[in-house]
Protein backbone atom coordinates (compact mmCIF):
# COMPACT_ATOMS: atom_id res chain seq x y z
CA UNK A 1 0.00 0.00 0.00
CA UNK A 2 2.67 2.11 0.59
CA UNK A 3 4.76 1.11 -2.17
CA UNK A 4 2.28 2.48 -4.54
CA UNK A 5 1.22 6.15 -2.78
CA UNK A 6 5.20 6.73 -3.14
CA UNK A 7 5.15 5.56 -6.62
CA UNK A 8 1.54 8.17 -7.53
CA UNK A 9 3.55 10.88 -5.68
CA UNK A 10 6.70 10.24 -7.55
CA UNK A 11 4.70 10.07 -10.68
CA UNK A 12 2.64 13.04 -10.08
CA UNK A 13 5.98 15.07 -9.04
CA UNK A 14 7.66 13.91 -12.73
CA UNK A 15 4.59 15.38 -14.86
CA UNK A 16 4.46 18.21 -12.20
CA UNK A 17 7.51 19.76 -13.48
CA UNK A 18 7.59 18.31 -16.98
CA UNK A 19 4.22 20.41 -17.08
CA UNK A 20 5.81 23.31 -15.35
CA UNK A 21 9.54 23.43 -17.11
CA UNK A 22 9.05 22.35 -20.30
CA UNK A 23 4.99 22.75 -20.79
CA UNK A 24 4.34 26.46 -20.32
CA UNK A 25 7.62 27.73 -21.22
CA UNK A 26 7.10 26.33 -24.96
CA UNK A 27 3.10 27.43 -24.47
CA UNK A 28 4.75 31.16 -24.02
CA UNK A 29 7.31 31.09 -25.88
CA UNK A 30 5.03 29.70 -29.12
CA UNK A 31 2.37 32.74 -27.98
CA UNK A 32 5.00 35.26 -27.94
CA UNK A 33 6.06 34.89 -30.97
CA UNK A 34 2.63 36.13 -32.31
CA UNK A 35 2.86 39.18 -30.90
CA UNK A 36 3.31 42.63 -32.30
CA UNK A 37 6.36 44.78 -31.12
CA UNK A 38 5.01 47.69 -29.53
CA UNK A 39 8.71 49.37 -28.84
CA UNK A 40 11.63 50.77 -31.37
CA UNK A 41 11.47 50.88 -34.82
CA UNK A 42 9.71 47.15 -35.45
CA UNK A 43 6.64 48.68 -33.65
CA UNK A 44 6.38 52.16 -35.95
CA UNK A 45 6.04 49.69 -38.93
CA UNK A 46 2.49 50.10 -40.78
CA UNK A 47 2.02 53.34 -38.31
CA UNK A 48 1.04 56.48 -39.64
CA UNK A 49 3.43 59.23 -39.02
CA UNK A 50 3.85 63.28 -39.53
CA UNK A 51 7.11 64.16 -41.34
CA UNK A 52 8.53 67.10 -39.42
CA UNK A 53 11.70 67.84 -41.67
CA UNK A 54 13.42 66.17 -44.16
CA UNK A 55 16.70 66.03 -45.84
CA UNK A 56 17.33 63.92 -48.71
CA UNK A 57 18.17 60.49 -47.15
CA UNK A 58 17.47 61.18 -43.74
CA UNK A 59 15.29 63.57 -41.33
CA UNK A 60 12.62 63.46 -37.94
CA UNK A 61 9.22 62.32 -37.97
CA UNK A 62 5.96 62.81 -35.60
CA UNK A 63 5.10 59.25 -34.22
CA UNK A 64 2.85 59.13 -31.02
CA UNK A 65 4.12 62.35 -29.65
CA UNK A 66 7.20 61.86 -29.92
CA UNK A 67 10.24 63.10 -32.42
């Protein structure tokens, strides 16, 4: 009898942290990879912007209140 409550809890412990280690992390990671980037210049892509000055090649734009 008590041969096989050790074994449940051993076996319960094993997919305990198989769930929690290798489970969720790849659940995340797999979920974060559909996100948008909200920060730098991969999140300005598509966005709608007010050119402030230009120079040939180079110059500031208006995005979300800031230069």
């Amino acid at each position: 009898m008590a041969k096989s409550i050790l074994i449940a809890l051993l076996i319960g412990f094993l997919l305990f942290e198989f769930v929690e280690h290798f489970l969720f992390p790849l659940v995340w990671f797999i979920l974060g990879k559909k996100r948008r980037h909200i920060r730098g210049a991969d999140g300005m892509l598509g966005k709608a912007v007010e050119v402030t000055q230009w120079n040939r090649n180079e110059g500031y734009v208006l995005a979300k209140g800031e230069l």
